[in-house]
N, C-alpha and C. Protein backbone atom coordinates (compact mmCIF):
# COMPACT_ATOMS: atom_id res chain seq x y z
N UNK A 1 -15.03 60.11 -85.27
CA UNK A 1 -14.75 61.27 -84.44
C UNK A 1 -13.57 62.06 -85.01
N UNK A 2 -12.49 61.32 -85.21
CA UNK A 2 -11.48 61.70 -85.83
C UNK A 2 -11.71 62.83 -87.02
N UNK A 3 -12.33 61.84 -88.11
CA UNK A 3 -13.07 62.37 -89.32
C UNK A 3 -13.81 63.74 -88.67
N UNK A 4 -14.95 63.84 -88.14
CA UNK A 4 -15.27 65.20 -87.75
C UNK A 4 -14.05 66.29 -87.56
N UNK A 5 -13.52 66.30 -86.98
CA UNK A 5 -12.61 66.96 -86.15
C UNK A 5 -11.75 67.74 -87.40
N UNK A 6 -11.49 66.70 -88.38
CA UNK A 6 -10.39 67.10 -89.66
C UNK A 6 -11.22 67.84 -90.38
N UNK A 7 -12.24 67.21 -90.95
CA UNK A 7 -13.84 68.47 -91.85
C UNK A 7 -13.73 69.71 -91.62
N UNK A 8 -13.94 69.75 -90.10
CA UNK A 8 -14.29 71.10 -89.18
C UNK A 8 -13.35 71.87 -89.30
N UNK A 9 -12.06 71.67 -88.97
CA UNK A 9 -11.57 72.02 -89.02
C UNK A 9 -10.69 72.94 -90.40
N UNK A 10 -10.81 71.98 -90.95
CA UNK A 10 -10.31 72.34 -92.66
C UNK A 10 -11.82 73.54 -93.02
N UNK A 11 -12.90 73.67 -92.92
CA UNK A 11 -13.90 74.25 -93.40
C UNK A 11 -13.37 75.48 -92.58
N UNK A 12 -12.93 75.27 -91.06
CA UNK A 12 -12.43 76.83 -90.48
C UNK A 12 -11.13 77.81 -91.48
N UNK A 13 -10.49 76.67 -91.70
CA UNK A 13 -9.43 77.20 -92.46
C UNK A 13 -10.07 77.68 -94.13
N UNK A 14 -10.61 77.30 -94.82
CA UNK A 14 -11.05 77.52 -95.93
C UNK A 14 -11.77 78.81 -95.54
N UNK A 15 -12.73 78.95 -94.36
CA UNK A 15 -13.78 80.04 -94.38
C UNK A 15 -12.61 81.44 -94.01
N UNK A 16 -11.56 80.87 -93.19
CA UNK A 16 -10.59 81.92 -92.46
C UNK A 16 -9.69 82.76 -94.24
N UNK A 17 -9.46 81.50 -94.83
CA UNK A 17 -8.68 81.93 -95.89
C UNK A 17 -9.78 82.88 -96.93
N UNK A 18 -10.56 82.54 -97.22
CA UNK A 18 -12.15 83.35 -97.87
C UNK A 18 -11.99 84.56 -97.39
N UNK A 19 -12.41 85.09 -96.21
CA UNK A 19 -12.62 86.36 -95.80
C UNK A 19 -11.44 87.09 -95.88
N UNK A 20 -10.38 86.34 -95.67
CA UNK A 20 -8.84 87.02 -95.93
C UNK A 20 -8.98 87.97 -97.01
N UNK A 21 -8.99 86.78 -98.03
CA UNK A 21 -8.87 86.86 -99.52
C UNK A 21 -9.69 88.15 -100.18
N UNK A 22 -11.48 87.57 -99.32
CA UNK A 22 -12.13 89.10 -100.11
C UNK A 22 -11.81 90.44 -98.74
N UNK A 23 -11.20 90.54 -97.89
CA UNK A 23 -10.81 91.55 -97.28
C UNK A 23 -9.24 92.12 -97.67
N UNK A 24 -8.18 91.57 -98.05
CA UNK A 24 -7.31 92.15 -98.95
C UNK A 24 -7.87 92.56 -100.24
N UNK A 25 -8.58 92.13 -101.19
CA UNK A 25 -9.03 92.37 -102.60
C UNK A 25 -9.47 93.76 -102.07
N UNK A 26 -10.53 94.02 -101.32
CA UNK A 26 -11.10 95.65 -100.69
C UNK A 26 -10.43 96.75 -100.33
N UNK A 27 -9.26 96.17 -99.56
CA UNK A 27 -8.36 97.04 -98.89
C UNK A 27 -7.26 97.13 -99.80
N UNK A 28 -6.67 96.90 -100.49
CA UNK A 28 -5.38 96.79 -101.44
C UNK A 28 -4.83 98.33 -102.08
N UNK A 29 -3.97 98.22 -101.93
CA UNK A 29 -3.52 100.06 -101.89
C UNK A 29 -2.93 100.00 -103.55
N UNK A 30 -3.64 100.41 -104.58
CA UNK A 30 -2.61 100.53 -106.00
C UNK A 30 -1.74 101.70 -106.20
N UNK A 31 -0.54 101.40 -106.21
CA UNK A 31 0.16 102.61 -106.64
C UNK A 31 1.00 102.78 -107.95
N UNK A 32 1.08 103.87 -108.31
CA UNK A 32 1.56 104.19 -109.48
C UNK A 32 2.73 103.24 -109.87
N UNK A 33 2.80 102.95 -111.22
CA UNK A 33 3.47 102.03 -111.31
C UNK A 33 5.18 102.79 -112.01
N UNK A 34 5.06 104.16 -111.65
CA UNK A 34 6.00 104.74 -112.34
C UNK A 34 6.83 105.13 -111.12
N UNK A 35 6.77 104.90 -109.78
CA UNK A 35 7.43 104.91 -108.64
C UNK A 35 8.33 103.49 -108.76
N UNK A 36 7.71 102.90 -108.86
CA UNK A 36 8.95 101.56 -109.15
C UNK A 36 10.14 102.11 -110.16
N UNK A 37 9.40 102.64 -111.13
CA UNK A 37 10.62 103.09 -111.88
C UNK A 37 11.75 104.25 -111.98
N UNK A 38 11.14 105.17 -111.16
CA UNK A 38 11.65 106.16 -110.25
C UNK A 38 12.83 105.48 -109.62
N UNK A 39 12.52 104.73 -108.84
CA UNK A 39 13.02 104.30 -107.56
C UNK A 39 14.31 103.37 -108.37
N UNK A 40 13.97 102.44 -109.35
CA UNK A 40 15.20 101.96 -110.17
C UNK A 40 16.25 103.16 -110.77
N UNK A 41 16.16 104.27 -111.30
CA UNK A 41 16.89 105.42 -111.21
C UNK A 41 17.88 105.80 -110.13
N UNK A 42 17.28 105.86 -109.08
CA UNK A 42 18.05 106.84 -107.76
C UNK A 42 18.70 105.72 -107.48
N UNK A 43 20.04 106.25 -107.12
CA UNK A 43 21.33 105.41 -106.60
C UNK A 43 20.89 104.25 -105.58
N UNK A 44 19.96 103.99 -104.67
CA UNK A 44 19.52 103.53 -103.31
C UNK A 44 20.53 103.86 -102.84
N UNK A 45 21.18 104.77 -102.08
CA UNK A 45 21.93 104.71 -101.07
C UNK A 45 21.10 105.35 -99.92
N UNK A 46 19.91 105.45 -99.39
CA UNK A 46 18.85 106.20 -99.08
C UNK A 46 19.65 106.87 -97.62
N UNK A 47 19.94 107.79 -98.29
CA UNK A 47 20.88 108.38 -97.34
C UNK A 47 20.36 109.32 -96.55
N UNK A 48 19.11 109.65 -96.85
CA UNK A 48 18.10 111.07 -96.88
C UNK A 48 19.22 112.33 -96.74
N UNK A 49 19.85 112.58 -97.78
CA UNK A 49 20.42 113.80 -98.01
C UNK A 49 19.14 114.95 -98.84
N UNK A 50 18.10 113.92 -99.37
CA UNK A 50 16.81 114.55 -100.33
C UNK A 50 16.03 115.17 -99.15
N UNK A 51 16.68 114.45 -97.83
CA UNK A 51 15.40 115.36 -96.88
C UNK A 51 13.93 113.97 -96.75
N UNK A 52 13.97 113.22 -97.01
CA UNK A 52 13.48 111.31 -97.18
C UNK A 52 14.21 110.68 -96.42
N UNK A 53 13.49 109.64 -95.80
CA UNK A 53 14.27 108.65 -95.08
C UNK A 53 14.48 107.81 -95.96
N UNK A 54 14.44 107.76 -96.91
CA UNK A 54 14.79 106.74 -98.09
C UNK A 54 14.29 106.84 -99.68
N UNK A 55 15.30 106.48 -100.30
CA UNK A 55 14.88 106.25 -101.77
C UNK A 55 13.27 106.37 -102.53
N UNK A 56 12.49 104.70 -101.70
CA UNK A 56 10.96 104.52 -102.08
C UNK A 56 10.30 105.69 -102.06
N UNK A 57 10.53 106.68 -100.45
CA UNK A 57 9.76 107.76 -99.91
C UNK A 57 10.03 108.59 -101.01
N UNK A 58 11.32 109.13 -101.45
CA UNK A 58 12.09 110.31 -102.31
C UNK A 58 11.24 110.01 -103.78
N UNK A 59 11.05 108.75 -104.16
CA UNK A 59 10.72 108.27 -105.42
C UNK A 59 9.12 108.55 -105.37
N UNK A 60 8.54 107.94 -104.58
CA UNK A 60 6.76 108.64 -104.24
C UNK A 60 7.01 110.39 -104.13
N UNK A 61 7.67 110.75 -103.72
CA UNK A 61 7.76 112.47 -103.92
C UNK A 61 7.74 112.79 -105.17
N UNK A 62 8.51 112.23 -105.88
CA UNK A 62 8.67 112.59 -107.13
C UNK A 62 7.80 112.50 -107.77
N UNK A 63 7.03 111.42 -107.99
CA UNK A 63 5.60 110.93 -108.81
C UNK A 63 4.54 111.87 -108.35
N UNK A 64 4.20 112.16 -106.87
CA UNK A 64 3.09 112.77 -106.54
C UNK A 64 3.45 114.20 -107.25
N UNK A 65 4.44 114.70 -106.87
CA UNK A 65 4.45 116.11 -107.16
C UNK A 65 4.49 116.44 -108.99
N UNK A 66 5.03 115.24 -109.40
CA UNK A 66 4.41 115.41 -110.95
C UNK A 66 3.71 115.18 -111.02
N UNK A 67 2.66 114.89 -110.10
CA UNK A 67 1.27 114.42 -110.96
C UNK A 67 0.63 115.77 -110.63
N UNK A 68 0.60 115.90 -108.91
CA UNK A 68 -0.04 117.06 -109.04
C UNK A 68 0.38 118.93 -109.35
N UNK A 69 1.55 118.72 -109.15
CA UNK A 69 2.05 120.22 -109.71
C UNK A 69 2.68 120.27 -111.21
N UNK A 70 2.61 118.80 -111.54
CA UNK A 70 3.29 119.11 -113.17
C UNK A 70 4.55 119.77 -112.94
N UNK A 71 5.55 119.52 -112.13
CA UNK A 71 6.92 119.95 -111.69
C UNK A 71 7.42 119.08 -110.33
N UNK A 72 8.85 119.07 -110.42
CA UNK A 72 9.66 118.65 -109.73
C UNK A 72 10.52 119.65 -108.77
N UNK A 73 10.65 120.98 -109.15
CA UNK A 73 11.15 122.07 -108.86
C UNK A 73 11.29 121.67 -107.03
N UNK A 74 12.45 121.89 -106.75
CA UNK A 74 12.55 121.74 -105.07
C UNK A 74 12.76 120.15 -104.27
N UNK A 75 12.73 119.40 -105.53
CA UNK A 75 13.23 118.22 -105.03
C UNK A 75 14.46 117.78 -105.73
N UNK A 76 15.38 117.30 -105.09
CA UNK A 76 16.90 117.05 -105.46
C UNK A 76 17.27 115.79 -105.16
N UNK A 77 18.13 115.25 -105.71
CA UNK A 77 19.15 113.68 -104.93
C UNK A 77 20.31 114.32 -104.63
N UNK A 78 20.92 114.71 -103.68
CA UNK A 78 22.26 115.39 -104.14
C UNK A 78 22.92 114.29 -104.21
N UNK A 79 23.13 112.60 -103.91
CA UNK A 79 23.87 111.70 -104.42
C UNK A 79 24.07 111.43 -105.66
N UNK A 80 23.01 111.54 -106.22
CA UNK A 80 22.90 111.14 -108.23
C UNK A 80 23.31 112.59 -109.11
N UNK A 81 22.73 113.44 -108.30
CA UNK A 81 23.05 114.62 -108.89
C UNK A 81 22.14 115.29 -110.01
N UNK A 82 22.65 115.72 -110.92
CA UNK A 82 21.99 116.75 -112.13
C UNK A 82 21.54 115.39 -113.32
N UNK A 83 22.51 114.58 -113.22
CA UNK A 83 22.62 112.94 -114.20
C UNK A 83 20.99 112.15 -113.61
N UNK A 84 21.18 111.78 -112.96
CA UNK A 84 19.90 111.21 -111.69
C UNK A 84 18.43 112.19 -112.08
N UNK A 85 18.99 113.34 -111.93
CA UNK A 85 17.69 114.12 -111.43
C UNK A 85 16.95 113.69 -113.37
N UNK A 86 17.38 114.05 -114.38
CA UNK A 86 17.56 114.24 -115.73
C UNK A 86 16.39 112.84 -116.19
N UNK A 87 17.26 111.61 -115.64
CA UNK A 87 16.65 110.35 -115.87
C UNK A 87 15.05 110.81 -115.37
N UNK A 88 14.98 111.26 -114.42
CA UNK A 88 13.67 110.74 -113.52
C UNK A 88 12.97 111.97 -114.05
N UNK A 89 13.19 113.00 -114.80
CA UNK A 89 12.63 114.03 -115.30
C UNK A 89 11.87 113.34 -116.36
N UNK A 90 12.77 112.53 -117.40
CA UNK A 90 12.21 112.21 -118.45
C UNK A 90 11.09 110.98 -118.37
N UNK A 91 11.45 109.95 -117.26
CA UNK A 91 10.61 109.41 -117.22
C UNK A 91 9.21 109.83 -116.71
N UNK A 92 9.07 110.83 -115.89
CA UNK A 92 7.87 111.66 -115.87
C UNK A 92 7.33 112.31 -116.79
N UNK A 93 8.31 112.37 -117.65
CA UNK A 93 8.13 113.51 -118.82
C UNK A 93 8.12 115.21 -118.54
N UNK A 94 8.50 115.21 -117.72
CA UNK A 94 9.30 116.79 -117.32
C UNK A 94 10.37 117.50 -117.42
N UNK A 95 10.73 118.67 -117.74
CA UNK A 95 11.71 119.09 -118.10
C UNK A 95 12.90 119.52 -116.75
N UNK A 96 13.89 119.43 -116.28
CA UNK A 96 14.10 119.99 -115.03
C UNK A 96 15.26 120.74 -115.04
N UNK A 97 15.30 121.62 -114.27
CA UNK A 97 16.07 122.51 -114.19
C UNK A 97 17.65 122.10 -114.08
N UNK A 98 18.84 122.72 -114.94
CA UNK A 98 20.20 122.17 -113.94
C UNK A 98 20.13 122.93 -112.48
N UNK A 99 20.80 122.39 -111.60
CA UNK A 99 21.35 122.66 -110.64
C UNK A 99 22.19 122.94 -110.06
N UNK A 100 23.11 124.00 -109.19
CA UNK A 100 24.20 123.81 -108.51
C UNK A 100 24.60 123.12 -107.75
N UNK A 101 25.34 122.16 -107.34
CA UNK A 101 25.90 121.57 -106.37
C UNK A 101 26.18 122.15 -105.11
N UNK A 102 25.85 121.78 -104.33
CA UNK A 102 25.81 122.45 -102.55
C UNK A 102 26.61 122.17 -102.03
N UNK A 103 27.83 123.17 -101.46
CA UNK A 103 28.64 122.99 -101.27
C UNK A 103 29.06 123.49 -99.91
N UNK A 104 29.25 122.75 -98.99
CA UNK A 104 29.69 123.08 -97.43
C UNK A 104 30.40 123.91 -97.24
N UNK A 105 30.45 125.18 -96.78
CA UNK A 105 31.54 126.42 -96.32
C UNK A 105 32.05 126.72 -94.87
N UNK A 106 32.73 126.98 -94.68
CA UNK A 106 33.18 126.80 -92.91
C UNK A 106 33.47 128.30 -93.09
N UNK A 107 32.87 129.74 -93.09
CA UNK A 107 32.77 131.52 -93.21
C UNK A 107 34.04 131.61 -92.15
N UNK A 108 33.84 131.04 -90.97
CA UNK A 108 34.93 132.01 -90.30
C UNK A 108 36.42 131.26 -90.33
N UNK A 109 36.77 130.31 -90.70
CA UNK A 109 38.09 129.40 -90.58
C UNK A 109 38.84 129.46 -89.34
N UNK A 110 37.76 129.87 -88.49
CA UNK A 110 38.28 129.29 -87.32
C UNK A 110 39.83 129.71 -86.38
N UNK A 111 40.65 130.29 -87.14
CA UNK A 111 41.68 130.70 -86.73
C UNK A 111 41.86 131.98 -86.59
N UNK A 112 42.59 132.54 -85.34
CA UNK A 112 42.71 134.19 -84.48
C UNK A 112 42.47 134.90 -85.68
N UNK A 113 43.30 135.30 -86.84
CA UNK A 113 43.02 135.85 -87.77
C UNK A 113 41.88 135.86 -88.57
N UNK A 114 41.05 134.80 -88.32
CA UNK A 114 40.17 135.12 -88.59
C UNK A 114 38.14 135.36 -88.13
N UNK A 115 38.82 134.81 -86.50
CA UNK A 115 37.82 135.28 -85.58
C UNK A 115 38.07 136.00 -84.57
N UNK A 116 36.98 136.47 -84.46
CA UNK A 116 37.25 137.54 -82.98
C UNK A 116 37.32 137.07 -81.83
N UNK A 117 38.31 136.96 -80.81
CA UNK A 117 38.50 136.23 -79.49
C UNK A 117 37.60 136.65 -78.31
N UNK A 118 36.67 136.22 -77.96
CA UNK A 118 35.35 136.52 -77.10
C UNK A 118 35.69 136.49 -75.83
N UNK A 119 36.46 135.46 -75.37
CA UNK A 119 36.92 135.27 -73.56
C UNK A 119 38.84 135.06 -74.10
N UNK A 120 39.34 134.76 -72.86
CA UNK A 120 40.70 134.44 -72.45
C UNK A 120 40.17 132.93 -72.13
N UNK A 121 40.84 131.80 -72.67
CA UNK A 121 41.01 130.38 -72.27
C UNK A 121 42.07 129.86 -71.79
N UNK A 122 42.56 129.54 -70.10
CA UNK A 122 43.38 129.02 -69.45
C UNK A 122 43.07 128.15 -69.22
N UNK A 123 42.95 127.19 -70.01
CA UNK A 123 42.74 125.27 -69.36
C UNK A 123 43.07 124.42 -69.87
N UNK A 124 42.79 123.01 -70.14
CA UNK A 124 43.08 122.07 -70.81
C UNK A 124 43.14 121.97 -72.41
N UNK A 125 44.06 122.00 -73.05
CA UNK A 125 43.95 122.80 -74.64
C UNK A 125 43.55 121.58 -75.46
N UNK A 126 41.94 120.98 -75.05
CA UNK A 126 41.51 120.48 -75.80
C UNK A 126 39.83 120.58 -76.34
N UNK A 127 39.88 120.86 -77.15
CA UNK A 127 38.60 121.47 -77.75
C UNK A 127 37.04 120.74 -77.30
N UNK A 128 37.18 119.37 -77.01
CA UNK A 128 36.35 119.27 -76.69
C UNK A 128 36.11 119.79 -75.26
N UNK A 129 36.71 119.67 -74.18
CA UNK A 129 36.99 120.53 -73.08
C UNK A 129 36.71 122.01 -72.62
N UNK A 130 36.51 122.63 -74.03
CA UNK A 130 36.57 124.41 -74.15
C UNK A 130 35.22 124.33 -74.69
N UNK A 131 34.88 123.16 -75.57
CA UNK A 131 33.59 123.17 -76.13
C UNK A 131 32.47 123.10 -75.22
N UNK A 132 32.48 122.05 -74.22
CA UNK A 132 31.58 121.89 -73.08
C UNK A 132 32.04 123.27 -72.20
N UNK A 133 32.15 123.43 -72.08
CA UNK A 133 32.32 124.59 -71.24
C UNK A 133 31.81 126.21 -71.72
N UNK A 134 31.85 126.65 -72.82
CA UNK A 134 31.95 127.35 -73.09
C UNK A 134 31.78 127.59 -74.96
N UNK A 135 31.81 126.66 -75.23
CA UNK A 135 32.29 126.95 -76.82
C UNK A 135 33.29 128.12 -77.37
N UNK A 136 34.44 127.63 -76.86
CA UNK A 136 35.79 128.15 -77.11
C UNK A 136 35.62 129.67 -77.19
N UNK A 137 37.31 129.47 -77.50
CA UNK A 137 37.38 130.97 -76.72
C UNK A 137 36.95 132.50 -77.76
N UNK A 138 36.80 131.39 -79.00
CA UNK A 138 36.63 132.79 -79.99
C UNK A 138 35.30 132.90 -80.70
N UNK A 139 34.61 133.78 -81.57
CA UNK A 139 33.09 133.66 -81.82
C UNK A 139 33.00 132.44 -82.94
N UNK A 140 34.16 131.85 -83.69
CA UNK A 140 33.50 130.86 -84.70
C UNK A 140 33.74 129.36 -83.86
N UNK A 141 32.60 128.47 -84.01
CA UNK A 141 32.44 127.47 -83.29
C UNK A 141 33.26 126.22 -84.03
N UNK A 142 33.95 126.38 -84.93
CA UNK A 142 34.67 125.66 -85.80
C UNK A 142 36.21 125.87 -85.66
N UNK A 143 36.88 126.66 -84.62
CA UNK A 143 38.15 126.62 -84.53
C UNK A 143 38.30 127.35 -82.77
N UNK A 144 37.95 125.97 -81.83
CA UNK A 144 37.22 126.46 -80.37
C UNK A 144 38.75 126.91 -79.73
N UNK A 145 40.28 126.69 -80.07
CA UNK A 145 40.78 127.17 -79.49
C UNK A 145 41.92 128.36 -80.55
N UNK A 146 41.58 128.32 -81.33
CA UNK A 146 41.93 129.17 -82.53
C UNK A 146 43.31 128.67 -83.03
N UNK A 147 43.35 127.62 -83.34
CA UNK A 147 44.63 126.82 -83.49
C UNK A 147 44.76 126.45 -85.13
């Protein structure tokens, strides 16, 4: 009885592991094998500054759009930079453009002199305070009590 029980059982497992086996072989997703190497390039800090939630994703961008547009044009790392971008050009075998570096500007600086004062603010002289309320007292949202 025993003996039955172990057979049966082991033949479930063998038949369970079988169909596994030829149902992954069917379904199995191949991907380019030049995304791995992409992806060894870019810093991983998957910061999605590329506009990607990560590196792998940024690195499949890269491959697809060389494959199918034969260009990279419009995709960036701004962590690796112009160095980064260069590597992953060549390993596609594409040429890529330099780039400028993007650089954060704050236009109005925030201070009387240099924004226009929209309301009068008599209250608690703390910005977050003027912010909920109102978004301070002058038109640039970067210097809410013009200080």
């Amino acid at each position: 009885m025993l003996l039955f029980s172990v057979i049966s059982l082991s033949a479930i497992g063998v038949a369970a592991s079988v169909i596994l086996f030829l149902i992954a072989q069917k379904f199995k997703v191949i991907e380019d094998p030049k995304i791995d190497v992409v992806e060894e390039v870019l810093p991983a800090a998957n910061c999605g500054g590329c506009g990607y939630p990560g590196c792998r994703n940024f690195a499949e961008a890269l491959v697809n759009s060389a494959n199918k547009n034969k260009s990279i044009e419009g995709l960036n790392c701004p962590v690796g930079g112009s160095e980064v971008m260069s590597k992953v050009a060549e390993i596609l075998g594409l040429e890529v453009e330099e780039q400028e570096p993007l650089i954060a500007v704050v236009r109005c600086n925030g201070s009387r002199a240099n924004a226009s004062q929209k309301i009068s603010y008599d209250g608690p002289a703390t910005c977050a305070f003027a912010h909920n309320l109102f978004s301070g007292e002058n038109g640039c949202p970067y210097g809410c009590l013009g200080l």
